[in-house]
Protein backbone atom coordinates (compact mmCIF):
# COMPACT_ATOMS: atom_id res chain seq x y z
CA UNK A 1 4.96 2.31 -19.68
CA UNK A 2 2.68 1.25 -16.03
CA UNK A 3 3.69 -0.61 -14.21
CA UNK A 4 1.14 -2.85 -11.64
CA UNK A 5 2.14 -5.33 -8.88
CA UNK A 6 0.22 -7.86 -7.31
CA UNK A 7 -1.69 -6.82 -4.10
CA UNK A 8 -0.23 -3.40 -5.31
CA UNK A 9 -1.55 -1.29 -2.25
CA UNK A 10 -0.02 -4.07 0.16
CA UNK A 11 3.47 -4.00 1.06
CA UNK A 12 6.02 -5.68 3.32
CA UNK A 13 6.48 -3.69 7.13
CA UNK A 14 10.08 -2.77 6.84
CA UNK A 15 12.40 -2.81 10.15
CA UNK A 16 12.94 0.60 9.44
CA UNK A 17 9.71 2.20 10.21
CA UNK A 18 8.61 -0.56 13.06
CA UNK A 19 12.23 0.00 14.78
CA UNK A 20 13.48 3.11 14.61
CA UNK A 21 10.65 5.80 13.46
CA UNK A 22 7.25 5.14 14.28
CA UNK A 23 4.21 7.24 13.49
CA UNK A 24 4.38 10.81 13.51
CA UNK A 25 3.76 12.88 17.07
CA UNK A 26 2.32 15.78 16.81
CA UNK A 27 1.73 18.86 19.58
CA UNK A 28 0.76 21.71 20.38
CA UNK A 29 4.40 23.07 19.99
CA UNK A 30 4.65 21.82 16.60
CA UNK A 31 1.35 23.38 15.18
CA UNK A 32 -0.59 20.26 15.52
CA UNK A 33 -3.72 21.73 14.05
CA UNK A 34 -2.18 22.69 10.70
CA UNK A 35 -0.12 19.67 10.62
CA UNK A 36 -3.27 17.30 11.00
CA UNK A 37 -5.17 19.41 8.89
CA UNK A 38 -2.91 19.21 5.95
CA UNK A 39 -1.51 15.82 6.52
CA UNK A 40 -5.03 13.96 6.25
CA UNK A 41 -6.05 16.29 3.50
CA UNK A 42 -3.54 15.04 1.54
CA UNK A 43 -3.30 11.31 2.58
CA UNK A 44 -7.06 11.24 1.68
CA UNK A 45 -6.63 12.93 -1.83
CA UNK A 46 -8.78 10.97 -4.67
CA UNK A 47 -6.54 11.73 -7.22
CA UNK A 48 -3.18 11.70 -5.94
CA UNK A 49 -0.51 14.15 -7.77
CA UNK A 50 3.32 13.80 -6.36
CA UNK A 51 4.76 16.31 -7.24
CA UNK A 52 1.77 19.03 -6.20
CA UNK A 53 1.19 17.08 -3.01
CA UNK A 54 4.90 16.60 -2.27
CA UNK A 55 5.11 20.77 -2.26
CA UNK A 56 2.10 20.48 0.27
CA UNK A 57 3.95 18.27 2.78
CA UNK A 58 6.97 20.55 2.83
CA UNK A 59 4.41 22.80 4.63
CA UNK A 60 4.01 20.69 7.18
CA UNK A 61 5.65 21.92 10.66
CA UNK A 62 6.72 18.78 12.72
CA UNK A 63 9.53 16.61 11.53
CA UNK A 64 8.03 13.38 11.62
CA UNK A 65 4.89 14.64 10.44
CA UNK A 66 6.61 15.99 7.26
CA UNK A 67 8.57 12.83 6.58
CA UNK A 68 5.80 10.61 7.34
CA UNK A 69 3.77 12.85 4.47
CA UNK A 70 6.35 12.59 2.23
CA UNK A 71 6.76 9.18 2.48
CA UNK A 72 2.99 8.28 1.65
CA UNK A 73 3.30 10.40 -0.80
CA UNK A 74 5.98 9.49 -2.92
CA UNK A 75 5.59 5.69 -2.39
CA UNK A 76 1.95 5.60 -2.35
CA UNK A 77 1.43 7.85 -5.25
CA UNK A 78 3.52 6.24 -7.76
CA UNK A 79 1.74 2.85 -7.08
CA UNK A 80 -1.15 4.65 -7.47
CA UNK A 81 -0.20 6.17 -10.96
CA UNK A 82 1.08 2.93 -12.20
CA UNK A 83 4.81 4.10 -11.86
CA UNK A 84 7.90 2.25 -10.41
CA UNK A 85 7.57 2.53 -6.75
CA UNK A 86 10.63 4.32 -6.37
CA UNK A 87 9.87 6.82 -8.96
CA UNK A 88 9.59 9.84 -6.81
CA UNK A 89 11.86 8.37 -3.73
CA UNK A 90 14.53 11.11 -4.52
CA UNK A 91 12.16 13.77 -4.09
CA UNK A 92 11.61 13.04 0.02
CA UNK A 93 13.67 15.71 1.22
CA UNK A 94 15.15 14.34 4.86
CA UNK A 95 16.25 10.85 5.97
CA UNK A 96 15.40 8.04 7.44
CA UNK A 97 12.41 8.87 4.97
CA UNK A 98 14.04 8.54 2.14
CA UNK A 99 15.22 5.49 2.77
CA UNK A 100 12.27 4.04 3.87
CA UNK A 101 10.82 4.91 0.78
CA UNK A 102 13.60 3.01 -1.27
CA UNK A 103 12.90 0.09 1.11
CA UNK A 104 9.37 -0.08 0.11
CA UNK A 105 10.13 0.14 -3.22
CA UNK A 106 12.72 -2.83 -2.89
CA UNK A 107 9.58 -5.04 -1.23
CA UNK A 108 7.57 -4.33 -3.72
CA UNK A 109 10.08 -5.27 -6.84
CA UNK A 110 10.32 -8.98 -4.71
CA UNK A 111 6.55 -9.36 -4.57
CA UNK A 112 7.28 -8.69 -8.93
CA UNK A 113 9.82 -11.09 -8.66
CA UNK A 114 12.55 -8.62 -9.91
CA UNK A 115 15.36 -9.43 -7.55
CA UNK A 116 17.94 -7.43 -9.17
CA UNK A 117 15.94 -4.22 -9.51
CA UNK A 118 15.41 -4.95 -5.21
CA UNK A 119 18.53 -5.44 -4.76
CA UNK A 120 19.51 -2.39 -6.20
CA UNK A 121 17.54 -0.05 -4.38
CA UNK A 122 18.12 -1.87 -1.04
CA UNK A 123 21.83 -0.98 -1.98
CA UNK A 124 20.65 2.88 -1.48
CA UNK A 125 19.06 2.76 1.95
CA UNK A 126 22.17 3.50 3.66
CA UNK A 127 22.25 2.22 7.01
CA UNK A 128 19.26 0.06 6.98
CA UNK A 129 20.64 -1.77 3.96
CA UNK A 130 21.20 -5.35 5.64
CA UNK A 131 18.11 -4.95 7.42
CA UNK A 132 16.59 -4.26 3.54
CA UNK A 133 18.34 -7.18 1.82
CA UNK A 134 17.87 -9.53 4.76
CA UNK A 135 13.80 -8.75 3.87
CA UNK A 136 14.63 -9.90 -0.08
CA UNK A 137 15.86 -13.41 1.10
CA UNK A 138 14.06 -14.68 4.16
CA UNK A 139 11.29 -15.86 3.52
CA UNK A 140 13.21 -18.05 1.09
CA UNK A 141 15.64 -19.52 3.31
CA UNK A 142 13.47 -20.27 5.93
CA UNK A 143 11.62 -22.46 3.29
CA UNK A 144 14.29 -24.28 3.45
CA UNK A 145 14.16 -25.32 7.07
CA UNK A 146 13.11 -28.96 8.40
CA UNK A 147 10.01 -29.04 10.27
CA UNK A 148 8.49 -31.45 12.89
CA UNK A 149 10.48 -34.79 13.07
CA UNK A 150 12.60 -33.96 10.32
CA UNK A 151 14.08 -31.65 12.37
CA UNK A 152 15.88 -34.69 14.16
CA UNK A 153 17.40 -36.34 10.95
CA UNK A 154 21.03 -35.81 9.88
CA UNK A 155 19.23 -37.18 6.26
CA UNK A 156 16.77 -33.95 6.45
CA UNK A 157 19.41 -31.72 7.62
CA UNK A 158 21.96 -32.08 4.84
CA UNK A 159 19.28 -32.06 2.58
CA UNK A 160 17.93 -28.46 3.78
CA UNK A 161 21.67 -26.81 3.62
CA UNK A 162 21.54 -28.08 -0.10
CA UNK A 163 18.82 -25.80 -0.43
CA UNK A 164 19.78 -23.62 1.53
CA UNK A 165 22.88 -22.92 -0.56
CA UNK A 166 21.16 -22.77 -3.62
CA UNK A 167 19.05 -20.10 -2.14
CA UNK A 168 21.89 -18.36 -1.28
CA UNK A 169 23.57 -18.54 -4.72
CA UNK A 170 21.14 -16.94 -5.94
CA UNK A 171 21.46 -13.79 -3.76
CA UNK A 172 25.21 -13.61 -3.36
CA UNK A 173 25.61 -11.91 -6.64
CA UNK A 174 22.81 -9.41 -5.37
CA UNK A 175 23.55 -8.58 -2.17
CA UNK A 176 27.42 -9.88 -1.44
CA UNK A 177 28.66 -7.09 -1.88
CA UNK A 178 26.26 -4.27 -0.49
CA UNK A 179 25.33 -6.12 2.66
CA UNK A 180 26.37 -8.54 5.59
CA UNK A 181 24.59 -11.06 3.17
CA UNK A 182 27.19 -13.95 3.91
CA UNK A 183 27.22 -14.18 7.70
CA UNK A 184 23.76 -13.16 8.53
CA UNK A 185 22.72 -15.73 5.89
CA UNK A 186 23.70 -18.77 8.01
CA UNK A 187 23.62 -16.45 11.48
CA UNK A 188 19.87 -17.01 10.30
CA UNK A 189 19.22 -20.41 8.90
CA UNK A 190 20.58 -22.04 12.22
CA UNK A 191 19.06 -19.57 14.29
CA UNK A 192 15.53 -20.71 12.64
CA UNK A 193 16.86 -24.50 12.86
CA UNK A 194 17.24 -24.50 16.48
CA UNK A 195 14.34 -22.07 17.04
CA UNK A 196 12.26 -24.84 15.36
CA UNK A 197 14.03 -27.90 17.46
CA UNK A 198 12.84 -28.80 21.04
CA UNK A 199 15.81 -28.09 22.33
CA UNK A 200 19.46 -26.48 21.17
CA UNK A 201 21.38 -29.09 21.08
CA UNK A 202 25.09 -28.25 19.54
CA UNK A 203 26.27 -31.65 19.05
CA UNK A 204 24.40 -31.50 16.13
CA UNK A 205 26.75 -29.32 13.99
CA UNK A 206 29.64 -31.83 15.07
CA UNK A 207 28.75 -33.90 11.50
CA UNK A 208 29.34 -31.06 9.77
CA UNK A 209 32.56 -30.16 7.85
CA UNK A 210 34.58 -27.02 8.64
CA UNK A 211 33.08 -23.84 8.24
CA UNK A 212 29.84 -25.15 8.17
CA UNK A 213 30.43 -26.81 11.87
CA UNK A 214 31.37 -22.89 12.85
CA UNK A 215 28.25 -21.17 11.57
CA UNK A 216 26.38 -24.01 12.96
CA UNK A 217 27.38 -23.63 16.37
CA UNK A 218 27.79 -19.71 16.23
CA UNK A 219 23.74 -19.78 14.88
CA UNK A 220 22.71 -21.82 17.67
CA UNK A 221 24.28 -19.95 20.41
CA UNK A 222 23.29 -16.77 18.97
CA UNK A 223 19.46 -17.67 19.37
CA UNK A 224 20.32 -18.79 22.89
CA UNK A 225 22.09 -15.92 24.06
CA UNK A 226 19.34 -13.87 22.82
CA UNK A 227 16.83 -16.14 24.63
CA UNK A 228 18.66 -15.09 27.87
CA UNK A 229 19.28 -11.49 27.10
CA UNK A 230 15.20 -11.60 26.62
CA UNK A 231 14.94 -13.05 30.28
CA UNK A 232 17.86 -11.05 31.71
CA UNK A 233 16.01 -7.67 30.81
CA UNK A 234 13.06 -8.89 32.99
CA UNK A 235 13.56 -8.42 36.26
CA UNK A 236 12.34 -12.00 37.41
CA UNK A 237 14.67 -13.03 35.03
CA UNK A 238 17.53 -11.37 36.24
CA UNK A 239 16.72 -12.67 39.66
CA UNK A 240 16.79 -16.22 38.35
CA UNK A 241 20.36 -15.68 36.79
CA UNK A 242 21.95 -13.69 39.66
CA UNK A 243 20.73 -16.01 42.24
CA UNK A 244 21.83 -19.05 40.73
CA UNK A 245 24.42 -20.92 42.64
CA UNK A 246 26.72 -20.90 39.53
CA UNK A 247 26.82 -19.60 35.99
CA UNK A 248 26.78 -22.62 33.48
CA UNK A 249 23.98 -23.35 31.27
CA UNK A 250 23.46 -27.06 33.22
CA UNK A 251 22.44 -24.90 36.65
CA UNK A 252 20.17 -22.34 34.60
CA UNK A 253 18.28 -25.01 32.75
CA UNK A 254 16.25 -26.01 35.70
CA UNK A 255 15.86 -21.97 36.69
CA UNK A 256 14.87 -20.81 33.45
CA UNK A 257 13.31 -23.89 31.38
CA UNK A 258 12.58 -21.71 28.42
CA UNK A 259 16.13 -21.40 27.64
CA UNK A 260 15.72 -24.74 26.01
CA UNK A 261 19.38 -25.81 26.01
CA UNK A 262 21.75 -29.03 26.31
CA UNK A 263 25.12 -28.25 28.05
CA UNK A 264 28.04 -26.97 25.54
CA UNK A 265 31.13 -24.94 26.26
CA UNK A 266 29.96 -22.30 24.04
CA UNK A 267 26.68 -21.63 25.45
CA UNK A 268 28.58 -21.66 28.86
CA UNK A 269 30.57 -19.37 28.30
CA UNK A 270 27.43 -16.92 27.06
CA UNK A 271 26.03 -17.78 30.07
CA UNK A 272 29.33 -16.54 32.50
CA UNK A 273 30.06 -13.27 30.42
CA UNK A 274 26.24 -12.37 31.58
CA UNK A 275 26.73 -13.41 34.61
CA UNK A 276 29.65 -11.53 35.30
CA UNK A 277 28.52 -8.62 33.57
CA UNK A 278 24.80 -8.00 35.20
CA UNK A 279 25.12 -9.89 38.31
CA UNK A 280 28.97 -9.47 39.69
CA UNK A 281 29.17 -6.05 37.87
CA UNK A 282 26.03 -4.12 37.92
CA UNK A 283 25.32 -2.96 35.28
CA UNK A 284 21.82 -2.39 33.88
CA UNK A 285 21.62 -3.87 30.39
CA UNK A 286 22.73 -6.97 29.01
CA UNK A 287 26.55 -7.53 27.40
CA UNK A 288 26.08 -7.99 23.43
CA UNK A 289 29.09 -9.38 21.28
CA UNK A 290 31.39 -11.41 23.59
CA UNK A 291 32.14 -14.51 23.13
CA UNK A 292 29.95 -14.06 19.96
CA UNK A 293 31.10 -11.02 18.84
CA UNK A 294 32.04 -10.38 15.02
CA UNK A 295 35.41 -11.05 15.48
CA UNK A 296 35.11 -14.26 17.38
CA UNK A 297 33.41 -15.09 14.78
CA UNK A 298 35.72 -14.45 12.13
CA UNK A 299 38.53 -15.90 14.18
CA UNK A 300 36.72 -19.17 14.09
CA UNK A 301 35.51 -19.38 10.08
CA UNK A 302 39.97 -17.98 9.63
CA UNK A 303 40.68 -20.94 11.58
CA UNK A 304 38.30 -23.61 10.03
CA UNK A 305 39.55 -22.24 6.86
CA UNK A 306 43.12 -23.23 7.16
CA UNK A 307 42.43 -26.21 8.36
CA UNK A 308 40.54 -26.80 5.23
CA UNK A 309 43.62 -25.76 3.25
CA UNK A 310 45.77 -27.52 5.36
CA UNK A 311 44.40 -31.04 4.06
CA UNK A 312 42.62 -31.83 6.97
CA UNK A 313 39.12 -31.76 6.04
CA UNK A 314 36.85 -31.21 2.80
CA UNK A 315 33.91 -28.79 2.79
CA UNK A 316 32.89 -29.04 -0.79
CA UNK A 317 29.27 -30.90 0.51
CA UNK A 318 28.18 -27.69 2.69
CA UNK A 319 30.84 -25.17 2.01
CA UNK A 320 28.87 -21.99 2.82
C-alpha cells in the first residue's frame, strides 16, 4: 500500500536538529573531498533507493556527515517511494540520527492527522521525546489562546482553558505517559497567555481555583524569568541588574522595561535568586530552577491538591 501526505516533501524543523546537531562539518582531517563527493551524489540521486544508498553513506568518513546522509536518506527516501516515513528509520546506524529520523516521521503522521501513529514514534526518540510530543500539540493549544482585548476578560479567559482542556484530553492518552505532557502543557498555555498580554500581571490567576491558580502563576513567572535570563546573558543587561539599587521586580521595571512585569512575590523572588547568584556571587551564567524548579513546582500543585481534598475549594471548572 503508498502512502502520500500533504506537502509531502515539507516537514516540521524539529528541536532536535536546530538545537543540538546542526549541519554536517566537514575538513580536511575528515576526508572532506570524498565525503562531499559522495554525500551530494547521493542527496541528488533521481531515483532514490534506501537501502543501496544507505550502504553508500556508511562510506562516508566524518560523523556528522554520515548521520546527516543517513538521515536524508532514510526519511527522504521513503516519502519519496510512497512508504511510511519511518519505514527505514531503524536502518540509521548512530544516534541522535536515528532519532531525528523518528521525529520527522512523527511530524509528518500530524500533518496526516494520525495522532496515535505520532505519538508512537515520538515515544522512540529517546531523549528528545518531550521536545517531539510537545511539536504534536502546540500548535493546537496555542489556538486556544485569547488575543487582543480578549486577552483582558476573565469571560475570554475561562472560556480558552475550556478549550484548552479539551485539547489536552485529547493528547493525554497519547503522550501522558511517554512525556512531561501534563506540566509542560499548562507551563505553555500561560507562558503564551502572558507572552500575548501587555504586561504579566499575576493577579490574574487569583480567580482561578486550586491547581489551576498554581500553573497559572508558575506559567507566568516562568516566561518572566526567562525574559531576564535573556537580558542577564547580555552584558548591558547584566549591568542593569547588578547595578540596581535593590533586587525586586518594582526597581528593575524602570531599568529593564522589556521585562514587562507588575510587582508579585513570586517574580521577586526570581528576581533576588539572580541577583544573588550573578551579581553578589559571580558567576558567569544565569541560575535555572530555583524558586521555579520542578520540585517547587510539585510542592505547590501537592499542596493545592489537599486543599482541594480537604473541602476547601472545588476545581472541577478548570481542573487541569
Amino acid at each position: 500500500m503508498a502512502f502520500s501526505f500533504p506537502n509531502s516533501f515539507q516537514f516540521l524543523p524539529s528541536l532536535l536538529m536546530m538545537l543540538c546537531c546542526g549541519r554536517p562539518n566537514w575538513g580536511p582531517e575528515s576526508g572532506s573531498g570524498h565525503d562531499t563527493k559522495t554525500y551530494l551524489s547521493i542527496v541528488s540521486a533521481q531515483s532514490p533507493d534506501p537501502d543501496r544508498d544507505l550502504a553508500r553513506c556508511r562510506t562516508i568518513e566524518s560523523t556528522s556527515a554520515r548521520g546527516d546522509c543517513e538521515l536524508h536518506v532514510a526519511f527522504n527516501g521513503a516519502i519519496a517511494n510512497g512508504e511510511p516515513p519511518e519505514t527505514w528509520c531503524d536502518q540509521v546506524s548512530m544516534e541522535p540520527w536515528a532519532s531525528e529520523c523518528r521525529f520527522q516521521a512523527a511530524e509528518q503522521w500530524l500533518l496526516d492527522k494520525d495522532h496515535a501513529r505520532a505519538a508512537k514514534l515520538c515515544a522512540e526518540t529517546g531523549p528528545f521525546r518531550d521536545d517531539c510530543a510537545q511539536h504534536l500539540w502546540m500548535r493546537a493549544m496555542q489556538g486556544t489562546v485569547p488575543k487582543g482585548r480578549n486577552l483582558e476578560s476573565a469571560e475570554s479567559m475561562m472560556q480558552s482553558l475550556r478549550k484548552a482542556r479539551k485539547i489536552r484530553n485529547q493528547w493525554i492518552p497519547l503522550v501522558g505517559e511517554t512525556s512531561d505532557f501534563s506540566r509542560r502543557y499548562w507551563q505553555l498555555y500561560y507562558e503564551n497567555l502572558f507572552d500575548r498580554a501587555p504586561r504579566i500581571d499575576l493577579t490574574r490567576c487569583d480567580a482561578l481555583l486550586a491547581t489551576d491558580r498554581i500553573h497559572c502563576r508558575f506559567g507566568g513567572a516562568t516566561l518572566f524569568r526567562r525574559r531576564l535570563l535573556d537580558r542577564l546573558r547580555s552584558a548591558d543587561g547584566k549591568r542593569k541588574v547588578c547595578t540596581s539599587k535593590d533586587s525586586t521586580i518594582e526597581t528593575l521595571g524602570d531599568r529593564l522595561p522589556g521585562l514587562r512585569a507588575l510587582p508579585d512575590p513570586i517574580l521577586d523572588g526570581v528576581v533576588s535568586e539572580q541577583f544573588d547568584w550573578v551579581c553578589a556571587k559571580g558567576n558567569t551564567e544565569p541560575l535555572e530552577g530555583g524558586v521555579l524548579s520542578d520540585e517547587a513546582w510539585a510542592r505547590a500543585l501537592a499542596d493545592a491538591e489537599q486543599s482541594m481534598n480537604g473541602g476547601t475549594g472545588n476545581n472541577n471548572d478548570t481542573n487541569p
